[in-house]
Protein backbone atom coordinates (compact mmCIF):
# COMPACT_ATOMS: atom_id res chain seq x y z
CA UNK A 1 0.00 0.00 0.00
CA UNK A 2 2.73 2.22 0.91
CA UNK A 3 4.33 1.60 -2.73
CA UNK A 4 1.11 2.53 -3.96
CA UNK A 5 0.81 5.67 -2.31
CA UNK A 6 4.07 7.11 -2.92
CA UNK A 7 3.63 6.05 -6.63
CA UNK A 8 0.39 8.20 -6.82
CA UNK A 9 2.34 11.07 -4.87
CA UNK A 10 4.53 11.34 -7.89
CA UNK A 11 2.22 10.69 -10.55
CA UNK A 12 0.37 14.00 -9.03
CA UNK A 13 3.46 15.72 -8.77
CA UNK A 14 4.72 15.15 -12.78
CA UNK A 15 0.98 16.24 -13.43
CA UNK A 16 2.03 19.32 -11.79
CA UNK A 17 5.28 19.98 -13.18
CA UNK A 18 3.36 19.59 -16.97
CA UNK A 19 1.08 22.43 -15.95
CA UNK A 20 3.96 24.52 -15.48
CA UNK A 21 4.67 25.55 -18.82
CA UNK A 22 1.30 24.99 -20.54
CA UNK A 23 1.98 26.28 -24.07
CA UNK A 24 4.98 23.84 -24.26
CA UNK A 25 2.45 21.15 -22.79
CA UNK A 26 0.29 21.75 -25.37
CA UNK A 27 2.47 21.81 -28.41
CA UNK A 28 3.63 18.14 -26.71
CA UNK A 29 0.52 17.10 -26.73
CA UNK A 30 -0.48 18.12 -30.09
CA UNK A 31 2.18 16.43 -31.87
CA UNK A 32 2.00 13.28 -30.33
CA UNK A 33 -2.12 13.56 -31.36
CA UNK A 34 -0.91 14.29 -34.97
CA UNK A 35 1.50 11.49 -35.09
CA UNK A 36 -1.00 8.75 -33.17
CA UNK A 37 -3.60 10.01 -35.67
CA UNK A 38 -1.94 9.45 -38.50
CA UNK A 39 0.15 5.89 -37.53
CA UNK A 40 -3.94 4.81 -36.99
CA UNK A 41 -5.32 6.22 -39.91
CA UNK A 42 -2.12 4.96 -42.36
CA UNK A 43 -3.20 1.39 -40.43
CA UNK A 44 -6.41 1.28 -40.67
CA UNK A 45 -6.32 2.17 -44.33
CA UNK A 46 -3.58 -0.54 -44.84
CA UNK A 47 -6.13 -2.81 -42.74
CA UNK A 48 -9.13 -1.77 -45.24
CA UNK A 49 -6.89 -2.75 -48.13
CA UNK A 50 -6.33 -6.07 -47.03
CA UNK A 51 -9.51 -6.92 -46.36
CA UNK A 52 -10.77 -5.81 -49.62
CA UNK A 53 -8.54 -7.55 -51.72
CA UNK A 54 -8.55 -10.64 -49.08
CA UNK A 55 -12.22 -10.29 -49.99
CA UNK A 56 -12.22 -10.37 -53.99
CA UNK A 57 -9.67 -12.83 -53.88
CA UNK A 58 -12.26 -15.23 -51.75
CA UNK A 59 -15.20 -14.18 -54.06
CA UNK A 60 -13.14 -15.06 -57.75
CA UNK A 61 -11.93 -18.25 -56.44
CA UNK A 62 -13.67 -19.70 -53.66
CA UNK A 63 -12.18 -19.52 -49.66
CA UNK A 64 -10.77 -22.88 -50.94
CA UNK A 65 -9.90 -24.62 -54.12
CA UNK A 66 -10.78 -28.03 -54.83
CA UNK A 67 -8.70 -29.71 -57.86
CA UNK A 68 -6.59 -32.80 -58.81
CA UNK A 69 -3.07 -32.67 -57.29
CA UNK A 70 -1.49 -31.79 -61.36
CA UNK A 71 -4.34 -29.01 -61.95
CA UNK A 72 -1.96 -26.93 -59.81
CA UNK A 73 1.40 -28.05 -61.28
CA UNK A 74 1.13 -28.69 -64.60
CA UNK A 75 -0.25 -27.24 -68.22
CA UNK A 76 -2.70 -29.30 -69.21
CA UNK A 77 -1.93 -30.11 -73.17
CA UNK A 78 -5.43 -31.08 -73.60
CA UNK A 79 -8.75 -28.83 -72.00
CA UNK A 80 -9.71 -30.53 -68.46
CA UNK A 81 -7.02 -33.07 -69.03
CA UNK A 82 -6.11 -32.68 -65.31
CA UNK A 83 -10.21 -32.12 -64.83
CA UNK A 84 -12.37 -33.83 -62.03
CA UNK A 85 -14.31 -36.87 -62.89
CA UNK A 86 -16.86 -37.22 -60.16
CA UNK A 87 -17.63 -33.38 -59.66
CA UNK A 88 -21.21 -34.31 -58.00
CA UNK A 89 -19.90 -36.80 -55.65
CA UNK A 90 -17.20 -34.80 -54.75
CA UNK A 91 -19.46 -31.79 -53.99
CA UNK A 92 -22.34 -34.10 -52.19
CA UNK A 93 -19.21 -34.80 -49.56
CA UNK A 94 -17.55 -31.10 -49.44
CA UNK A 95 -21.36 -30.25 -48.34
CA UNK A 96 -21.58 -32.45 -45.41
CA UNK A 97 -18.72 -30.03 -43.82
CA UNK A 98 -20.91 -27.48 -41.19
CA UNK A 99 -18.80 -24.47 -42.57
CA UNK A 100 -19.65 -25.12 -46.45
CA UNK A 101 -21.67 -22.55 -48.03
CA UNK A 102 -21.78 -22.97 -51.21
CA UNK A 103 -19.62 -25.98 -53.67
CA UNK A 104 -19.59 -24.32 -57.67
CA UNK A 105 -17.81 -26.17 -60.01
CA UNK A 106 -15.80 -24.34 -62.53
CA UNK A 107 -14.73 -25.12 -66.53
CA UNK A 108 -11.76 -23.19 -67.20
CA UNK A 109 -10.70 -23.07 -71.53
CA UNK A 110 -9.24 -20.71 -73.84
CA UNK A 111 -9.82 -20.38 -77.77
CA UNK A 112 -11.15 -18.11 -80.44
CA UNK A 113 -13.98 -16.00 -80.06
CA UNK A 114 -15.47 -14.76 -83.45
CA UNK A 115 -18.12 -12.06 -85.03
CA UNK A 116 -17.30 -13.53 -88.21
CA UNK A 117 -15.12 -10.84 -89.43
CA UNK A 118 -12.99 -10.54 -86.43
CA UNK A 119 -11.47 -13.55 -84.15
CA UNK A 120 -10.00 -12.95 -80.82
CA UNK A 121 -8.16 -14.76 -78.07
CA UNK A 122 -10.90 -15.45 -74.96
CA UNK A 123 -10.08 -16.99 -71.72
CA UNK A 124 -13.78 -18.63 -71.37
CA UNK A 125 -14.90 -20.19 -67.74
CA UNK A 126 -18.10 -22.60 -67.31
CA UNK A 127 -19.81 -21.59 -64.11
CA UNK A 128 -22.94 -22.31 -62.39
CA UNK A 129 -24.77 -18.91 -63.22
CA UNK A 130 -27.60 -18.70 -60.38
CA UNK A 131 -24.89 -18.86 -57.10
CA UNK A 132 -21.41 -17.80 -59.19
CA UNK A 133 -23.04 -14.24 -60.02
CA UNK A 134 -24.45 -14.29 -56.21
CA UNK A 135 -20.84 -14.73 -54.55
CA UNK A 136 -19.19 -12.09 -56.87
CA UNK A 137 -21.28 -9.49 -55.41
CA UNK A 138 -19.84 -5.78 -56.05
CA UNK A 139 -16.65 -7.12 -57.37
CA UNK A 140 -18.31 -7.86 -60.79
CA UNK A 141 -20.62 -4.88 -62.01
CA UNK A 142 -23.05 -5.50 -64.67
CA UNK A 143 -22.55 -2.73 -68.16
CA UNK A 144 -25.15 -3.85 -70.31
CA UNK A 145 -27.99 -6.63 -70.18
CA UNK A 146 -27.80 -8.88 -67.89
CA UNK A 147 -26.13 -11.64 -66.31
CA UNK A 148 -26.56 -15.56 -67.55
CA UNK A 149 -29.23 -18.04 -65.84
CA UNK A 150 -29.62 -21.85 -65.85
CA UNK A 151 -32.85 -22.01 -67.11
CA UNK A 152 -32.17 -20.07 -70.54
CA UNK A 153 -33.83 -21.21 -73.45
CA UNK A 154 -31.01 -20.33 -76.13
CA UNK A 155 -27.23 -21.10 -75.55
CA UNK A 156 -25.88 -17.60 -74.04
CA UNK A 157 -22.73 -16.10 -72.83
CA UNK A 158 -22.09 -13.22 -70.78
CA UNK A 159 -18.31 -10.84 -72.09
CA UNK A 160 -16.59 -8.48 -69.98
CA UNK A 161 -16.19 -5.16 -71.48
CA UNK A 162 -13.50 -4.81 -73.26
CA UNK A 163 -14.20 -8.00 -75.32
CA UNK A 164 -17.56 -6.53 -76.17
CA UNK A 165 -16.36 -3.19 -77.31
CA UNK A 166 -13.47 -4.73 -79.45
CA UNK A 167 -16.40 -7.57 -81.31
CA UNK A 168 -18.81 -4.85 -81.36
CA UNK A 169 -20.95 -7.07 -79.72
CA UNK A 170 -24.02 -5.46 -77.29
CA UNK A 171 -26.98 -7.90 -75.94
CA UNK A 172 -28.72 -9.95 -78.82
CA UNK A 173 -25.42 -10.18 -80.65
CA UNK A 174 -24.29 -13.56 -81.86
CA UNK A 175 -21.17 -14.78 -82.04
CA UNK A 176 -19.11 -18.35 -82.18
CA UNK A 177 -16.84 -19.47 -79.77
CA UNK A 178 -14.27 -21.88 -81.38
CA UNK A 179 -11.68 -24.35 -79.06
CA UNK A 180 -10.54 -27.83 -79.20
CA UNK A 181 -11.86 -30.65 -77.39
CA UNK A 182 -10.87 -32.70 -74.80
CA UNK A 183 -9.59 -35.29 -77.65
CA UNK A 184 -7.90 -32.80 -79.60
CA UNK A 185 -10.51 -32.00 -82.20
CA UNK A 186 -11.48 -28.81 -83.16
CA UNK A 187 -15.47 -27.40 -82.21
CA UNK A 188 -17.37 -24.88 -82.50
CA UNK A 189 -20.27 -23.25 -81.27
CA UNK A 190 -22.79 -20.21 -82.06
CA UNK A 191 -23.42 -18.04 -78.91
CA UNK A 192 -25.92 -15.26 -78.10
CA UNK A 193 -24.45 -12.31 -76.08
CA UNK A 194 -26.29 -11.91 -72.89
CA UNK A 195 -24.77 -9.20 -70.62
CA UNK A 196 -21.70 -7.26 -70.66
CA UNK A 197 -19.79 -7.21 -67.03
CA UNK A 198 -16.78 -5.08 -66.19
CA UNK A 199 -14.34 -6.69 -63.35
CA UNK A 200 -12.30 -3.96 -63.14
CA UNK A 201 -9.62 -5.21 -64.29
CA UNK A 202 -8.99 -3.67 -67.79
CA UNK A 203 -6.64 -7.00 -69.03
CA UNK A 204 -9.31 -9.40 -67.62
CA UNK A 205 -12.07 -7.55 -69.45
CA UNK A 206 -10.09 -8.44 -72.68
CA UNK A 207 -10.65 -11.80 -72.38
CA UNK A 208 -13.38 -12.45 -70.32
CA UNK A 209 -16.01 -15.11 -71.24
CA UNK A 210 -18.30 -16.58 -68.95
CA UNK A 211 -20.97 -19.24 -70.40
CA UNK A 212 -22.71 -22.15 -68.20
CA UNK A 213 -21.38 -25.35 -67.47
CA UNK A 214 -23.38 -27.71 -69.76
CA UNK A 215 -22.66 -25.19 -72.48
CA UNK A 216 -18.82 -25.37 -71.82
CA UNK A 217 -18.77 -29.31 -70.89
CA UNK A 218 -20.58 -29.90 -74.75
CA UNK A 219 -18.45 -27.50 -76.47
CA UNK A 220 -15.32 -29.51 -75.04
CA UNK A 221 -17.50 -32.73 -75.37
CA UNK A 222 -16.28 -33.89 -72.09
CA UNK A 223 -18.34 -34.26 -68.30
CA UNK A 224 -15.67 -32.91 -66.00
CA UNK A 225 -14.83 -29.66 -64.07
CA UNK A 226 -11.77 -28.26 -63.93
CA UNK A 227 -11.93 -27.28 -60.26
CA UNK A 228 -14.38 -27.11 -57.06
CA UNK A 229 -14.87 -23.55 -55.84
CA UNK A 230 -15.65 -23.48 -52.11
CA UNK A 231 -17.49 -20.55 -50.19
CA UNK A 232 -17.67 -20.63 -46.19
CA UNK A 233 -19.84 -19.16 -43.91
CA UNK A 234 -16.54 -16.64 -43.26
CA UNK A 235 -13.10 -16.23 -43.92
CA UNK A 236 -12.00 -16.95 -40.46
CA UNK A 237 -13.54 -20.70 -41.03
CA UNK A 238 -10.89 -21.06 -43.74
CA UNK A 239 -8.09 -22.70 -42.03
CA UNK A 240 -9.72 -25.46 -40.20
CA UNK A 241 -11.83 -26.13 -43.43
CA UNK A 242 -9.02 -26.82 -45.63
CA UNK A 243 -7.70 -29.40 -42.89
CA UNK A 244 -10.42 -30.88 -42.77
CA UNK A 245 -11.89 -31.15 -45.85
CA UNK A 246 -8.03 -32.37 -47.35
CA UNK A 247 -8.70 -35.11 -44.53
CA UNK A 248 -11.79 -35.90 -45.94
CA UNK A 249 -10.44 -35.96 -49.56
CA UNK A 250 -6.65 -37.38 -49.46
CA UNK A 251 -6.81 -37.88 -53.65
CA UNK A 252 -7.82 -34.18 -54.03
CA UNK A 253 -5.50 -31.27 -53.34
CA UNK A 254 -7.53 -28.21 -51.43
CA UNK A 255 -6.02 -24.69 -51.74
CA UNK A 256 -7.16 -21.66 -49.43
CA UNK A 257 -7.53 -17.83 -51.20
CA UNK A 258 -4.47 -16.95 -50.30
CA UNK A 259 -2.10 -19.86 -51.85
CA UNK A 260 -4.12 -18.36 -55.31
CA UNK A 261 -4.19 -14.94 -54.15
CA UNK A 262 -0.30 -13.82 -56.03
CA UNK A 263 -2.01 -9.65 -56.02
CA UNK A 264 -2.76 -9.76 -52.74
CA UNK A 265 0.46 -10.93 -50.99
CA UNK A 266 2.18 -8.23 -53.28
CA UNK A 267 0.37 -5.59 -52.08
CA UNK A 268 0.30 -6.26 -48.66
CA UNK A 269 4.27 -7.05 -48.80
CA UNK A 270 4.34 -3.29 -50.47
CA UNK A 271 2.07 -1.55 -47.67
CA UNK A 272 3.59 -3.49 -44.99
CA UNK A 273 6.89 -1.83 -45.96
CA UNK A 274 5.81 1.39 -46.67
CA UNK A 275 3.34 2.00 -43.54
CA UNK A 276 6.08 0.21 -41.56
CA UNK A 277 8.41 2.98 -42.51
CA UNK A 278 6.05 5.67 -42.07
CA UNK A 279 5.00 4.57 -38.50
CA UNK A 280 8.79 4.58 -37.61
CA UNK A 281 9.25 7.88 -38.79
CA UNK A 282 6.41 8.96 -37.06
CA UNK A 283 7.47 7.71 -34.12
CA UNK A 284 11.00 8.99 -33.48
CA UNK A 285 9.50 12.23 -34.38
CA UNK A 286 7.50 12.17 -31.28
CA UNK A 287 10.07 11.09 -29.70
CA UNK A 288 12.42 13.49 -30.69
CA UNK A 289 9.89 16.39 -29.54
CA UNK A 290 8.65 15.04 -25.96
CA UNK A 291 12.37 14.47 -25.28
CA UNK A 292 13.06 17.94 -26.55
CA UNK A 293 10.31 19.39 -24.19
CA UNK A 294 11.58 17.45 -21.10
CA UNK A 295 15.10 18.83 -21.95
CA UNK A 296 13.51 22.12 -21.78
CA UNK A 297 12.06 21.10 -18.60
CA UNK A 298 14.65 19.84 -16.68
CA UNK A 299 17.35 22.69 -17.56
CA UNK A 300 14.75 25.22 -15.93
CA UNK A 301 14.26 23.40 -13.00
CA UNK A 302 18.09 21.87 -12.45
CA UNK A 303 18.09 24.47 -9.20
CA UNK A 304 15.03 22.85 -8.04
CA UNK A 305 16.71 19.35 -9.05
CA UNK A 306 19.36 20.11 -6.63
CA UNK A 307 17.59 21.06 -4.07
CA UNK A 308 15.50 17.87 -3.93
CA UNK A 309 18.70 15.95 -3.90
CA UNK A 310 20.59 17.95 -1.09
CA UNK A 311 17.78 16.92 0.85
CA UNK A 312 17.53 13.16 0.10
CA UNK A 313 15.36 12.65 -2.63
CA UNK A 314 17.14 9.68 -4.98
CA UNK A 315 17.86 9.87 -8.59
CA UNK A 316 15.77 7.09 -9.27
CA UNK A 317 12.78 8.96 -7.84
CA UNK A 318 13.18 11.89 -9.78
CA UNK A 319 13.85 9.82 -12.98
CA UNK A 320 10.13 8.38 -12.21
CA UNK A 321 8.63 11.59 -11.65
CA UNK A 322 10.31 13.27 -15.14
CA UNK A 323 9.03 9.48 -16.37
CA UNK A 324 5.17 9.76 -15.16
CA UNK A 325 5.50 13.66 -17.23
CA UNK A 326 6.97 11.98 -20.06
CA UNK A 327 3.85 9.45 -19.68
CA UNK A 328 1.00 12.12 -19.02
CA UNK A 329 2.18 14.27 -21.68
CA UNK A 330 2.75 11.13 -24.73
CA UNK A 331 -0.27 9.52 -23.28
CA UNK A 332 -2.55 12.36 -23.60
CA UNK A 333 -1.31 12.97 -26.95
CA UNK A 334 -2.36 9.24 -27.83
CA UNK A 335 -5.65 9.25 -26.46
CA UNK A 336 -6.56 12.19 -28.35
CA UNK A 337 -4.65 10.99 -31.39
CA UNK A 338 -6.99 8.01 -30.98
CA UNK A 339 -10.41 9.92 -30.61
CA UNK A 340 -9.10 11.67 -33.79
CA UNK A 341 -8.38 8.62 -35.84
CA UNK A 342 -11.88 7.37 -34.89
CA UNK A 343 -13.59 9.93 -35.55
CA UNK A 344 -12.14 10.35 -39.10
CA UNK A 345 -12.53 6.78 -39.84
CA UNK A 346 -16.20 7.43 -38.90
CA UNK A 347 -17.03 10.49 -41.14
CA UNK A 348 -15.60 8.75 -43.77
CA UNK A 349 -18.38 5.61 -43.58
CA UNK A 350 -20.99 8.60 -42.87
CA UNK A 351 -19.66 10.69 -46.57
CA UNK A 352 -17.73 8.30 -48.92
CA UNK A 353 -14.57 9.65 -50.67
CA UNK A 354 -14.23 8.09 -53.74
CA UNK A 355 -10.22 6.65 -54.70
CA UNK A 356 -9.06 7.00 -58.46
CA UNK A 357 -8.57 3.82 -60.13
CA UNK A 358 -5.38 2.15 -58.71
CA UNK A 359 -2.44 0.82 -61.28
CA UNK A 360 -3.69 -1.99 -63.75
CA UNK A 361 -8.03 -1.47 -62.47
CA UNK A 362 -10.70 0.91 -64.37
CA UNK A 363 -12.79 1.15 -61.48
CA UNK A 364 -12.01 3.21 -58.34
CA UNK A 365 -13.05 2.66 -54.17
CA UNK A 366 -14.44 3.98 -51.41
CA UNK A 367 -11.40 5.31 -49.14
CA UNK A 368 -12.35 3.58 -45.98
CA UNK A 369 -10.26 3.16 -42.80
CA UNK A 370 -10.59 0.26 -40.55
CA UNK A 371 -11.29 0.49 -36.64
CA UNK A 372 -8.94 -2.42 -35.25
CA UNK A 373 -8.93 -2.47 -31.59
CA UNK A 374 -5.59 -4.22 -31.43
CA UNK A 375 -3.79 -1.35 -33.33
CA UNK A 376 -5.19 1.08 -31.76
CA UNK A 377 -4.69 -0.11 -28.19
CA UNK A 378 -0.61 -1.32 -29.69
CA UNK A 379 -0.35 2.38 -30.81
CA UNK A 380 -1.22 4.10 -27.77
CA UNK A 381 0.73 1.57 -25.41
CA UNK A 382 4.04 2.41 -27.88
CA UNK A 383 3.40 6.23 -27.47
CA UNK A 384 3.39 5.91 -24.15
CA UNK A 385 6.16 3.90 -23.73
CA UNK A 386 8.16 5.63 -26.03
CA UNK A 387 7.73 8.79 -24.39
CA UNK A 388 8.47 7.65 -20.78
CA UNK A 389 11.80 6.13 -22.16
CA UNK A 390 12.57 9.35 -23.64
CA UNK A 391 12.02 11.46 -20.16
CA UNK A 392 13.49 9.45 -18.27
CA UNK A 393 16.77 9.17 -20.56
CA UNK A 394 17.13 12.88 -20.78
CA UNK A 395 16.35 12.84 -17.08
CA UNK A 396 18.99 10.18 -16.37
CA UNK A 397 21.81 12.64 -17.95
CA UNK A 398 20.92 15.62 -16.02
CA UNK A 399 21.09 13.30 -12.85
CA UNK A 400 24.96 13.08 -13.34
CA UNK A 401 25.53 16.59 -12.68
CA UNK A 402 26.80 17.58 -9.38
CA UNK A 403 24.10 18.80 -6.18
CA UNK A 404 26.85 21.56 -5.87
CA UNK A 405 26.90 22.20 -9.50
CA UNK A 406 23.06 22.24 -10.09
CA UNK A 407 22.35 24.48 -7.08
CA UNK A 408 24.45 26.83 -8.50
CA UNK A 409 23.12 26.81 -11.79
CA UNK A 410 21.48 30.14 -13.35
């Protein structure tokens, strides 16, 4: 209790000493805000980044992929020469799993897509058009038309926008798609154009195709899928699915979103480094002025210093006082950084900002800023800390000087 008490003696007396030169306080303060503020909002936009991208990598793919063991080591010579045979078996078991959402199964081919004056490279996938369109959700907008469904009564395909504009093809436009089959013959097919999507991704849109599955199984005349796309209930259920379901499945390889997600780990490598750096930057700034203010400080009071010590107060005690200032002043900074951080992050849900398109997209996002209790809580502790250690080490080299020397100082 005793410990207690004197601790709390001290802490009152740094709060003290801070009020003593307010305006120098305050600037303290105020830069410690500004750097908290923007360490949190630098994070949390870093944070909202990830999670979009972790996002539309989970939505293209599936939280897992489901495939034969070569599908994900070798070129196929052939279409769906590495394909799976017993797709509807396969997806009756993946189902049984609690955390399974949905189990789509995929045709991936390339070939020629024609208007019959022009032919054009297409990258073509054979999808199950009432839940594949449902799981995209904003990260595939609709252009023109509309998108494909199973129960169409002509065979129809669905182009992504800058195929369209370079076949001149709109909705109601018919067209031939043209690939070899799973033997090595040549087929073809006539198509009507159903919808025009945009993923906003201008090199995507180039060759985008989508068509359903029985339409892409005949044109390849074969009855496999290339790969099982499977959606959770959330991306947190992702890890414990793919050990299970690869127990349930030991011929099958299973893939999570992130062993097909190549963009994603870039970026995040790239902001990682980058908001790293800033945040260190950032930081010895602050520390740099708190450290400057406590010099300040303790140079007008080194006659009061010495007095404390001629009459038995220990260097270690006034190290924890100038410490508990360092901590009042750095901490209130934080906590007001914080409140500012939050409350930007919340105007900015309240009225969007709209990014430009970033490198290699046509499409631009809302700028939004994540709320993550763990960084903010991390960021405040550091400020704190860092701003105790930097009182008491200017503290700790005025303590060297003299009584004599500091009661005579002017």
């Amino acid at each position: 209790m005793r410990v207690l008490l004197f601790d709390a003696s001290w802490l009152k007396f740094a709060f003290y000493n801070a009020l003593r030169n307010r305006r120098r306080s305050l600037v303290t303060v105020l830069v410690a805000a500004l750097g908290t503020a923007a360490i949190l909002l630098a994070g949390g936009f870093a944070y909202s980044s990830y999670e979009g991208l972790a996002q539309a990598a989970a939505r293209s793919s599936g939280h897992l992929v489901i495939a034969n063991p070569a599908y994900f080591v070798t070129e196929e010579d052939l279409p769906l020469q590495h394909g799976i045979a017993n797709a509807a078996q396969l997806q009756a078991t993946i189902l049984a799993d609690a955390a399974v959402r949905y189990v789509l199964p995929r045709v991936e081919f390339t070939g020629l897509i024609s208007n019959g004056d022009k032919s054009t490279i297409m990258m073509a996938v054979g999808i199950d058009p009432d839940a594949e369109f449902a799981v995209k959700g904003p990260f595939l907008s609709v252009k023109q038309g509309a998108i494909l469904a199973s129960n169409a009564s002509q065979t129809e395909i669905v182009l992504g926008g800058a195929l369209a504009r370079s076949l001149k093809a709109t909705p109601g436009s018919s067209l031939t798609l043209m690939t070899s089959t799973t033997d090595g013959a040549l087929n073809a097919l006539d198509v009507v154009v159903k919808g025009v999507v945009s993923t906003g991704i201008p090199e995507m849109d180039k060759r985008l195709v989508y068509t359903d599955i029985k339409t892409a199984q005949k044109l390849l005349n074969s009855n496999k899928v290339s790969s099982l796309g499977v959606f959770l209930n959330s991306m947190e259920a992702t890890t414990s699915a793919q050990q299970r379901l690869a127990a349930a499945l030991p011929a099958m390889t299973v893939q999570s979103w992130l062993d097909q997600a190549f963009f994603y780990k870039s970026v995040r490598d790239l902001y990682d480094r980058i908001f790293g750096a800033l945040g260190l930057i950032i930081s010895v700034i602050v520390v740099f002025v708190v450290a400057n203010a406590m010099a300040m400080s303790i140079i007008e009071r080194t006659r009061e210093i010495g007095s404390l010590r001629a009459m038995g107060t220990l260097p270690g005690q006034l190290i924890r006082s100038f410490s508990f200032e360092g901590m009042l002043l750095g901490g209130s900074g934080a906590l007001v950084g914080a409140l500012l951080a939050l409350t930007v992050a919340l105007l900015l849900t309240l009225f969007p900002v709209q990014m430009p398109p970033p490198p290699g997209r046509s499409t631009g996002y809302p700028l939004m800023v994540s709320i993550d209790a763990g960084l903010y809580l991390g960021t405040i502790l550091m400020m704190i800390l860092l701003s105790m250690l930097s009182a008491a080490w200017i503290a700790r080299h005025t303590m060297r000087q003299p009584i004599v020397v500091a009661l005579a100082h002017n």
